[in-house]
C-alpha atoms as a PDB file:
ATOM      1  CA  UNK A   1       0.000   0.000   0.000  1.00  0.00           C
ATOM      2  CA  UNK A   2       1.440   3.803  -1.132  1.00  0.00           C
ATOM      3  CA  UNK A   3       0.481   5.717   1.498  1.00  0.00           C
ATOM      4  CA  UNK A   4       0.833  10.164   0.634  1.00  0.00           C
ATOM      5  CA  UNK A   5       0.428  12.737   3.308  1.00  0.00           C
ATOM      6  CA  UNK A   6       0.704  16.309   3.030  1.00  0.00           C
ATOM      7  CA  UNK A   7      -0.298  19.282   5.524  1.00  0.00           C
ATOM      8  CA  UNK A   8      -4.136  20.921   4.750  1.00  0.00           C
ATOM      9  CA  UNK A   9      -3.003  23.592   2.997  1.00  0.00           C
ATOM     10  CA  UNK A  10      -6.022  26.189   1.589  1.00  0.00           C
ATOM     11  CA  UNK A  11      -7.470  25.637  -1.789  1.00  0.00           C
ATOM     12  CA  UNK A  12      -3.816  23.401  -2.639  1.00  0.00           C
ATOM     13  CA  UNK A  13      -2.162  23.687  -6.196  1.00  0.00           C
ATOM     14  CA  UNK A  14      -1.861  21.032  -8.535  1.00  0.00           C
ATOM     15  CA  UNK A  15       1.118  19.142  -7.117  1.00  0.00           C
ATOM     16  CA  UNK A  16      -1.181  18.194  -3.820  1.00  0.00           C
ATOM     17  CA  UNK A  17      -3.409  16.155  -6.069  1.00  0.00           C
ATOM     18  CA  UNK A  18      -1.515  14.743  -8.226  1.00  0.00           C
ATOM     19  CA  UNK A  19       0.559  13.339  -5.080  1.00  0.00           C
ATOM     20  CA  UNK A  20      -3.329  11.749  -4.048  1.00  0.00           C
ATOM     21  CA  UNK A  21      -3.771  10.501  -6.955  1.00  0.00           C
ATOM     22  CA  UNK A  22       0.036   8.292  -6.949  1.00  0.00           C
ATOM     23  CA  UNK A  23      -1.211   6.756  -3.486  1.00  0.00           C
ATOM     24  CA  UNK A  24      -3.571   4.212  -2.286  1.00  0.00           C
ATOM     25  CA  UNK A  25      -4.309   6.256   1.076  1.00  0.00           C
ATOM     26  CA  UNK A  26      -4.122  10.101   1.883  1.00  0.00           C
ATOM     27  CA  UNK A  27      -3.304  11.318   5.337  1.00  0.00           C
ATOM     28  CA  UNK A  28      -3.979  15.265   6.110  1.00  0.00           C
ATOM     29  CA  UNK A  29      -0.997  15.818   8.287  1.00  0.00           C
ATOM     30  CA  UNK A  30      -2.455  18.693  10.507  1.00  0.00           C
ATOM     31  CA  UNK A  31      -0.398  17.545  14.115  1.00  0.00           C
ATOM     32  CA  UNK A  32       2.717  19.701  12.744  1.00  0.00           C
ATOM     33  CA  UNK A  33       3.377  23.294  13.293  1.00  0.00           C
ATOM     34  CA  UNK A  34       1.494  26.107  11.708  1.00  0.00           C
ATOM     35  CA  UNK A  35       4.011  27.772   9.354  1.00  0.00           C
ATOM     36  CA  UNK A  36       2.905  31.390   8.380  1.00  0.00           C
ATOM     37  CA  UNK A  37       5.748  32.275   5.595  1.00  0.00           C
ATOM     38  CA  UNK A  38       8.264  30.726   3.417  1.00  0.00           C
ATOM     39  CA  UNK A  39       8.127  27.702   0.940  1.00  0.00           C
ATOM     40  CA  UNK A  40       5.769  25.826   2.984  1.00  0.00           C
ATOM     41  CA  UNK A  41       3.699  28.752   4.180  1.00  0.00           C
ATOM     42  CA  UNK A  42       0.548  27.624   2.683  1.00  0.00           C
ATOM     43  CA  UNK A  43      -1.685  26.153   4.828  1.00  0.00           C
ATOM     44  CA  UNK A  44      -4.026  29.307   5.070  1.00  0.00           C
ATOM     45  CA  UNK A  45      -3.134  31.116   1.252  1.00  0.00           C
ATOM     46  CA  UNK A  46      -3.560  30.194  -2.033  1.00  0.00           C
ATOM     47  CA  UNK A  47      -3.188  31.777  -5.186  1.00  0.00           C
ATOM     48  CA  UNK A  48      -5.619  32.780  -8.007  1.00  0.00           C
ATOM     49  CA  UNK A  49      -5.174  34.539 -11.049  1.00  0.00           C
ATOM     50  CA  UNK A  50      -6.727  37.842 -12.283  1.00  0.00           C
ATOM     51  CA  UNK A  51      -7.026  40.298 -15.241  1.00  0.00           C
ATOM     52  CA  UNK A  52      -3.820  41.660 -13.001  1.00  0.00           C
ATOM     53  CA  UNK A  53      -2.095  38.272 -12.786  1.00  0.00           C
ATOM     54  CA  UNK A  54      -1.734  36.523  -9.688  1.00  0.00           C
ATOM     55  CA  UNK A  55      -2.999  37.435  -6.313  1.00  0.00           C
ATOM     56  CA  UNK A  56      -2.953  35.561  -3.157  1.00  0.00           C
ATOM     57  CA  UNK A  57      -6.125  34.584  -1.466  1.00  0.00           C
ATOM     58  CA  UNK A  58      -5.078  34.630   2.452  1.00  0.00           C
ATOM     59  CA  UNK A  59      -7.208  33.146   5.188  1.00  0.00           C
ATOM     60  CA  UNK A  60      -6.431  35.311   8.703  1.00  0.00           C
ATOM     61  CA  UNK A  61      -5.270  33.709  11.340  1.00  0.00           C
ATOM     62  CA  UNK A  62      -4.582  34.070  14.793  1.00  0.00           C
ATOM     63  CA  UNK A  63      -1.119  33.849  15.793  1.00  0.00           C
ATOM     64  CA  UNK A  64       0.334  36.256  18.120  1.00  0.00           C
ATOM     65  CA  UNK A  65       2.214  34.282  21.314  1.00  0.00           C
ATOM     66  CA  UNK A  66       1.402  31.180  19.304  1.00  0.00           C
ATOM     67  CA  UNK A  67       4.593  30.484  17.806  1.00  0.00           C
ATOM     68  CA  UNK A  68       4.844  26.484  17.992  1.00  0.00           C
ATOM     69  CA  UNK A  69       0.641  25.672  17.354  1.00  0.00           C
ATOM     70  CA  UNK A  70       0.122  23.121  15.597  1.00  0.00           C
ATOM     71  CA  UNK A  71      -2.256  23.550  11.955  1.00  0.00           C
ATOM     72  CA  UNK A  72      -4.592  21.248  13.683  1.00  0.00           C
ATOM     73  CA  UNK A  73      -4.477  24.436  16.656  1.00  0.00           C
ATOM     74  CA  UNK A  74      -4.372  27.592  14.638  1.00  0.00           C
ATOM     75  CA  UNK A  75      -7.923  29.721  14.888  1.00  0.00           C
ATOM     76  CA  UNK A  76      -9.548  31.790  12.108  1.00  0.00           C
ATOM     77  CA  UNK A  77      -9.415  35.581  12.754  1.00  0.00           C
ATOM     78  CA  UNK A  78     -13.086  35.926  11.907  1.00  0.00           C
ATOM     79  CA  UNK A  79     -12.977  39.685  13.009  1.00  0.00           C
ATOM     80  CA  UNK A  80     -11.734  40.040   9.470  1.00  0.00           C
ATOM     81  CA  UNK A  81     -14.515  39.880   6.502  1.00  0.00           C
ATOM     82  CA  UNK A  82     -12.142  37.477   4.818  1.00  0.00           C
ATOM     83  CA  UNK A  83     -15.342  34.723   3.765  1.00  0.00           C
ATOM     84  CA  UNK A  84     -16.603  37.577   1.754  1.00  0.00           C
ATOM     85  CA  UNK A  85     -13.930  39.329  -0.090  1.00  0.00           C
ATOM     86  CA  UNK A  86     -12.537  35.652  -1.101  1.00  0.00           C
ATOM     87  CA  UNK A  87     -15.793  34.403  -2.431  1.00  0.00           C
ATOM     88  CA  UNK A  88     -16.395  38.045  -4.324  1.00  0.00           C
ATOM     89  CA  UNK A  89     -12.643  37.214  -5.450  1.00  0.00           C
ATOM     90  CA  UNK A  90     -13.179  34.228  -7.287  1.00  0.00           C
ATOM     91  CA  UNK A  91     -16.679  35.009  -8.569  1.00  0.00           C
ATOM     92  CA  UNK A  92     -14.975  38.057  -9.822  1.00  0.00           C
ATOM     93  CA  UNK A  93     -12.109  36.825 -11.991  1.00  0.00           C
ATOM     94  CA  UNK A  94     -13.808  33.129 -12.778  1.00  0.00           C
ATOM     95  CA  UNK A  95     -17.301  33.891 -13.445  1.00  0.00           C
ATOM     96  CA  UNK A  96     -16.637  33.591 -17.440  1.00  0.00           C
ATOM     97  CA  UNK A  97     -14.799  30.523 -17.106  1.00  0.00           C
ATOM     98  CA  UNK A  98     -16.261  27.371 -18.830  1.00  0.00           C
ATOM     99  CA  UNK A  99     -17.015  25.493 -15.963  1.00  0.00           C
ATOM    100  CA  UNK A 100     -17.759  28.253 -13.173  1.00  0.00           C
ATOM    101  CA  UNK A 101     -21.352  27.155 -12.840  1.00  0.00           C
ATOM    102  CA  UNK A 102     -20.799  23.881 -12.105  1.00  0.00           C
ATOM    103  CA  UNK A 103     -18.678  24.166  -9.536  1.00  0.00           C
ATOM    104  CA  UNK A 104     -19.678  27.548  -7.896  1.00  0.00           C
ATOM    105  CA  UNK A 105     -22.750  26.943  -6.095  1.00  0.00           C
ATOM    106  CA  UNK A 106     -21.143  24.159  -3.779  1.00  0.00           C
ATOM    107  CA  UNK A 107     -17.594  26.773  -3.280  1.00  0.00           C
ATOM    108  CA  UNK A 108     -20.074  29.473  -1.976  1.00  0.00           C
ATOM    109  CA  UNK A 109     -21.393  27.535   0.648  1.00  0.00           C
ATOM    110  CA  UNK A 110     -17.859  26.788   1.881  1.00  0.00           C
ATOM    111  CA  UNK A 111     -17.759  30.842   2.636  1.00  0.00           C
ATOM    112  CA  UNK A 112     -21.358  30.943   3.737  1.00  0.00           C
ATOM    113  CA  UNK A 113     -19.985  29.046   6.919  1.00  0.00           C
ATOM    114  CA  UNK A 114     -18.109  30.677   9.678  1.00  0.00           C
ATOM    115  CA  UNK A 115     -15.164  28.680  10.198  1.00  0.00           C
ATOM    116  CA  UNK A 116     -13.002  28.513  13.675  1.00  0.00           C
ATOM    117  CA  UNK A 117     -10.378  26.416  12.756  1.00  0.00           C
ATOM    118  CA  UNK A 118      -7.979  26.454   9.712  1.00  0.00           C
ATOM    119  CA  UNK A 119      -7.433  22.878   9.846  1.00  0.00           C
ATOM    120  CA  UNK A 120     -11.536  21.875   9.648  1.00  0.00           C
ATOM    121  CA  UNK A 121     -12.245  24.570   6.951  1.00  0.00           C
ATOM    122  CA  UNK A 122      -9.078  23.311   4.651  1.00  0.00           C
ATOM    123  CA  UNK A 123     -10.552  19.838   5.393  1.00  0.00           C
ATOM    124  CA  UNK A 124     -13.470  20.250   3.743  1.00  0.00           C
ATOM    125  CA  UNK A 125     -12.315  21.782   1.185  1.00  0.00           C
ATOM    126  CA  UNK A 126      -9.860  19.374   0.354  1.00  0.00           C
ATOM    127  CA  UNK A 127     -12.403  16.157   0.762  1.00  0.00           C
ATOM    128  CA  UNK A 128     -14.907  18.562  -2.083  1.00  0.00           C
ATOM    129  CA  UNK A 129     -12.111  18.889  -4.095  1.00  0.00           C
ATOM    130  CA  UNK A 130     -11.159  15.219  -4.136  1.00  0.00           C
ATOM    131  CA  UNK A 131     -14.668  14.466  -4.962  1.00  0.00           C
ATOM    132  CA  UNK A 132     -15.147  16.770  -7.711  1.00  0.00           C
ATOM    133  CA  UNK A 133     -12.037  15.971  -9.347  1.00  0.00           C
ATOM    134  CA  UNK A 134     -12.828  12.145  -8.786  1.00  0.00           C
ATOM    135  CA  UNK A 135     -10.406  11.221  -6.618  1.00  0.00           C
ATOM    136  CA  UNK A 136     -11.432   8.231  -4.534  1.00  0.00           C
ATOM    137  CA  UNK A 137      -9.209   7.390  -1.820  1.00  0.00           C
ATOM    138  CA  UNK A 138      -9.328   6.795   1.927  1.00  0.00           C
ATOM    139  CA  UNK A 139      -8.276  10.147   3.843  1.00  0.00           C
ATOM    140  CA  UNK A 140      -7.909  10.353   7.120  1.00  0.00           C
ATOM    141  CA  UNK A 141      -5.808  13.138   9.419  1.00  0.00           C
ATOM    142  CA  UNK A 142      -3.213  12.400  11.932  1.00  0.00           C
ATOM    143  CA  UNK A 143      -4.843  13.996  14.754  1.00  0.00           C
ATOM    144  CA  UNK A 144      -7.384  11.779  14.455  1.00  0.00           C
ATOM    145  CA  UNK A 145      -5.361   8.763  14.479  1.00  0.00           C
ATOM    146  CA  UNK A 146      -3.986  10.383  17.305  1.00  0.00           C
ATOM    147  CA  UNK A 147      -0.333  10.601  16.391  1.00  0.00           C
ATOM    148  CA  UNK A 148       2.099  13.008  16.340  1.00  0.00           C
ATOM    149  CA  UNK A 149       5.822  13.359  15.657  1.00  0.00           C
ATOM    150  CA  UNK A 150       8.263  14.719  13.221  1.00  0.00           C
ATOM    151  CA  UNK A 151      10.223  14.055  10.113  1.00  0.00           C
ATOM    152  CA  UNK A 152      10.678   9.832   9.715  1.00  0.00           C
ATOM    153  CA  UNK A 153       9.338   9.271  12.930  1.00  0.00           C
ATOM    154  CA  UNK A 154       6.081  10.662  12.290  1.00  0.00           C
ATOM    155  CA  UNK A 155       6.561   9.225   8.766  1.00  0.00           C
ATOM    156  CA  UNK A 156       6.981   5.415  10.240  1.00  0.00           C
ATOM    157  CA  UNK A 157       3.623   5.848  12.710  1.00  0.00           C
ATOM    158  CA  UNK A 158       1.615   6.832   9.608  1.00  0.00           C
ATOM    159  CA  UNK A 159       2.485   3.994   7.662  1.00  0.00           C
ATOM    160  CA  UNK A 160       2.297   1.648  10.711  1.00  0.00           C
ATOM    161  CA  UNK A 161      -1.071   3.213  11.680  1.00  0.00           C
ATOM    162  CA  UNK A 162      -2.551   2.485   8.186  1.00  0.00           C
ATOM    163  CA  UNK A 163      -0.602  -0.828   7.437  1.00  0.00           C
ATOM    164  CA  UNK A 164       1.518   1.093   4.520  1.00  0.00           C
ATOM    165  CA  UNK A 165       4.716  -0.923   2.855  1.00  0.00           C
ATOM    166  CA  UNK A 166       5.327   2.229   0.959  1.00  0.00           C
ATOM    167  CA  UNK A 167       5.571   5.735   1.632  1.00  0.00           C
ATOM    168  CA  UNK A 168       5.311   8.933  -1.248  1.00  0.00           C
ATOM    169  CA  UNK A 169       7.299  11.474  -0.547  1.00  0.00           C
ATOM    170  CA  UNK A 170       7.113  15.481  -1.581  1.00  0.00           C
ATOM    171  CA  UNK A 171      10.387  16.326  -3.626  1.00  0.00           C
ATOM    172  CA  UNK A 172      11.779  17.986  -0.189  1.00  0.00           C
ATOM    173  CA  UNK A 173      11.635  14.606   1.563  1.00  0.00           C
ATOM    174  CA  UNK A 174      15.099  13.628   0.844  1.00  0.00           C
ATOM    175  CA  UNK A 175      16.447  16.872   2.981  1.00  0.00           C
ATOM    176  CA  UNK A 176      14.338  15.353   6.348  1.00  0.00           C
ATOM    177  CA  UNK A 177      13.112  11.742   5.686  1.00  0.00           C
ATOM    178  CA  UNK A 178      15.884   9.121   6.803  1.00  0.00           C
ATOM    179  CA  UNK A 179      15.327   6.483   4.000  1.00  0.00           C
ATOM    180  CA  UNK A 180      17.729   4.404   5.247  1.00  0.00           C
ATOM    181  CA  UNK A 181      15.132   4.434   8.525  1.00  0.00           C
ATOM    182  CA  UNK A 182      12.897   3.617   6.502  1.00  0.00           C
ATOM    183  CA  UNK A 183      13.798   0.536   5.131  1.00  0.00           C
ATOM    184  CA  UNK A 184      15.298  -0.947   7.699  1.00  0.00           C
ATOM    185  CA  UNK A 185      11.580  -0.592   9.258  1.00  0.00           C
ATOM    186  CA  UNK A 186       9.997  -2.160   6.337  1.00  0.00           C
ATOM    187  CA  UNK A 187       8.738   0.739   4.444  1.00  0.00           C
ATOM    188  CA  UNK A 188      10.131   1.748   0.774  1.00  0.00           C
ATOM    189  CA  UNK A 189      10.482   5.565  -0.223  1.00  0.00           C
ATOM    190  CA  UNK A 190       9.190   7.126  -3.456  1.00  0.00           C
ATOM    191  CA  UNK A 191       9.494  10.985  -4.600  1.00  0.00           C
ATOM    192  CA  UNK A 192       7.514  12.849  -6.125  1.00  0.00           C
ATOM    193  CA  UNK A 193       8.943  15.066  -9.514  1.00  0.00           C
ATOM    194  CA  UNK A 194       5.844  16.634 -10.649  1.00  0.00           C
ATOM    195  CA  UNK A 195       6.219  18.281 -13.961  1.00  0.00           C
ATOM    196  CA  UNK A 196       3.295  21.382 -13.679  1.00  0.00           C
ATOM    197  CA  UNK A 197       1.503  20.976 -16.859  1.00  0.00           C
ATOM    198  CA  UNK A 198       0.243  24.216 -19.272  1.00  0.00           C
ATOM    199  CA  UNK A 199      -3.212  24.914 -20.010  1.00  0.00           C
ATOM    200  CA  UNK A 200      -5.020  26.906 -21.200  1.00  0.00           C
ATOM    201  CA  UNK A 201      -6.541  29.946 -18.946  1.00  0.00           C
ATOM    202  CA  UNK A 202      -8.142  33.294 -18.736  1.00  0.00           C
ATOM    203  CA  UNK A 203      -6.039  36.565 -18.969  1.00  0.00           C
ATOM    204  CA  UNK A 204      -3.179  35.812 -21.333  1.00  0.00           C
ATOM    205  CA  UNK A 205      -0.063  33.783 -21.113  1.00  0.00           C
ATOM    206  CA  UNK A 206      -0.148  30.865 -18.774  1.00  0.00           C
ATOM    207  CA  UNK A 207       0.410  31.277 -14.994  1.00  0.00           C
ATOM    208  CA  UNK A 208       1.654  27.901 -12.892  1.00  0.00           C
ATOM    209  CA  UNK A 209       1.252  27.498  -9.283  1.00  0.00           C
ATOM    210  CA  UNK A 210      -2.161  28.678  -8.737  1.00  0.00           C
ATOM    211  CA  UNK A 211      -4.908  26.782  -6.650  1.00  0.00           C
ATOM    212  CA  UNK A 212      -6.309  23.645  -8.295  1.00  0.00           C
ATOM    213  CA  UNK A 213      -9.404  25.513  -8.981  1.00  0.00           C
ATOM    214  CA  UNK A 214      -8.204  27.797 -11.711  1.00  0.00           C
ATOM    215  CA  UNK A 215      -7.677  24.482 -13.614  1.00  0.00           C
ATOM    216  CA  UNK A 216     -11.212  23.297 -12.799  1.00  0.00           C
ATOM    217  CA  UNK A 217     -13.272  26.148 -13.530  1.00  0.00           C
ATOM    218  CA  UNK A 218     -11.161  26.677 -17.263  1.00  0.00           C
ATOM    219  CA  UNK A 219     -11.358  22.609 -17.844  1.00  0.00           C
ATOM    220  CA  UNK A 220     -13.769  20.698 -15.354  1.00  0.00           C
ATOM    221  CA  UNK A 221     -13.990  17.381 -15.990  1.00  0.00           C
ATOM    222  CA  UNK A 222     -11.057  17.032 -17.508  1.00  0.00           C
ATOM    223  CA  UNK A 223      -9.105  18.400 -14.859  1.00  0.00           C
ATOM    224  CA  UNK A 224      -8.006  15.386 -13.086  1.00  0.00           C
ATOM    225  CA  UNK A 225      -6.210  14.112 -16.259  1.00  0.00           C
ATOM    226  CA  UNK A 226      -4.328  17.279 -17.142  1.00  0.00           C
ATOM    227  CA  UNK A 227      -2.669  17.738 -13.858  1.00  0.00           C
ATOM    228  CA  UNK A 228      -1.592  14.155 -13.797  1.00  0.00           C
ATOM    229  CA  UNK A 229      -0.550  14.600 -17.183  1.00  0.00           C
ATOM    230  CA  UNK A 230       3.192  15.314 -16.543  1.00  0.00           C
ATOM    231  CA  UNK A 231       3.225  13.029 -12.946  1.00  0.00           C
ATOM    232  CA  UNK A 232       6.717  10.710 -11.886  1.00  0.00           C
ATOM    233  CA  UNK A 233       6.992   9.379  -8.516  1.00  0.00           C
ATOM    234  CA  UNK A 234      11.194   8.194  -8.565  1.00  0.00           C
ATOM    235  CA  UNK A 235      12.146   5.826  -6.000  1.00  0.00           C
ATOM    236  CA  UNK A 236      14.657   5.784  -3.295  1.00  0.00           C
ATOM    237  CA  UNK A 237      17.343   4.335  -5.114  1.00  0.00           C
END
């Protein structure tokens, strides 16, 4: 069994689900620590594009003194009208797309909820978005199965916890995953390369790295093929 985890990031790109789509069983790994900035600062942003190019869609969150929560821990800053100006976002700059109608009555009602927690807002998202995109896989999170951890020990419970020989990796895993570990424990290492694929959008020349619904409101249907159109998982060795 392949087993693929990633953090709930908000409205995830393209790489997220073409990593779900390489593995027999999805874990949401939301018992690691919140990360605001940087390369993996995207558990509460996302990126859309407009008639401008691309803008980030930010959820707000609380996190003054609150340094080492954990995603699973981090609290909406509903003060903030953020539910509003992202849904007038999106219906703004996607409402001429091809497939907007399908897919926008069901989006609305995310942000027709007041959410507390980032983790059980990026959640749902992520379960609609599997199902739209026809991804049919077990998914589970790690808080609740209960465990926590970090790098290959946290790595090792997951796959012990869901009876996984085989573990699929992010293409930063070889800088914090001991492989060697690994194997010795019974579980092989794959890595993901993921090749972005260009489509065709709205507003001009092609923009990568935008949230997974760009691609379904220009190509619906057919979006689960195109963003697995370019996949590789390598292995270990």
């Amino acid at each position: 069994m392949v087993l693929a985890g990633h953090q709930p990031n908000y409205l995830p790109w393209l790489g997220f689900f073409d990593k779900a789509a390489q593995a027999d069983h999805f874990v949401l790994v939301d018992t690691v620590q919140f990360v605001k900035r940087g390369p993996f600062g995207f558990q509460h942003r996302a990126k859309i594009k407009t008639a401008s190019g691309a803008v980030w869609l930010t959820v707000p969150v609380l996190t003054k003194g609150k340094f080492d929560q954990t995603i699973q821990e981090t609290r909406i800053n509903n003060a903030a009208p953020w539910r509003r100006k992202h849904w007038r976002a999106i219906e703004l700059n996607y409402h001429q797309a091809p497939f907007f109608a399908r897919y926008a009555g069901a989006l609305e009602a995310f942000y027709a909820c007041e959410w507390d927690r980032l983790a059980l807002l990026n959640e749902a998202l992520i379960r609609w978005l599997f199902d739209v995109l026809g991804l049919h896989l077990p998914v589970t999170t790690a808080s609740g199965m209960g465990i926590t951890g970090v790098k290959t020990e946290l790595i090792l419970k997951l796959c012990q916890a869901v009876g996984a020989d085989t573990y699929l990796h992010g293409k930063h895993g070889r800088e914090y995953a001991d492989i060697a570990q690994m194997e010795r424990a019974g579980v092989r290492s794959l890595f993901q390369d993921y090749q972005h694929p260009a489509y065709p959008q709205q507003f001009g020349a092609f923009t990568p790295q935008l949230s997974v619904i760009d691609l379904l409101f220009n190509h619906g249907p057919e979006s689960l093929a195109m963003l697995r159109g370019n996949r590789r998982a390598e292995p270990s060795s």
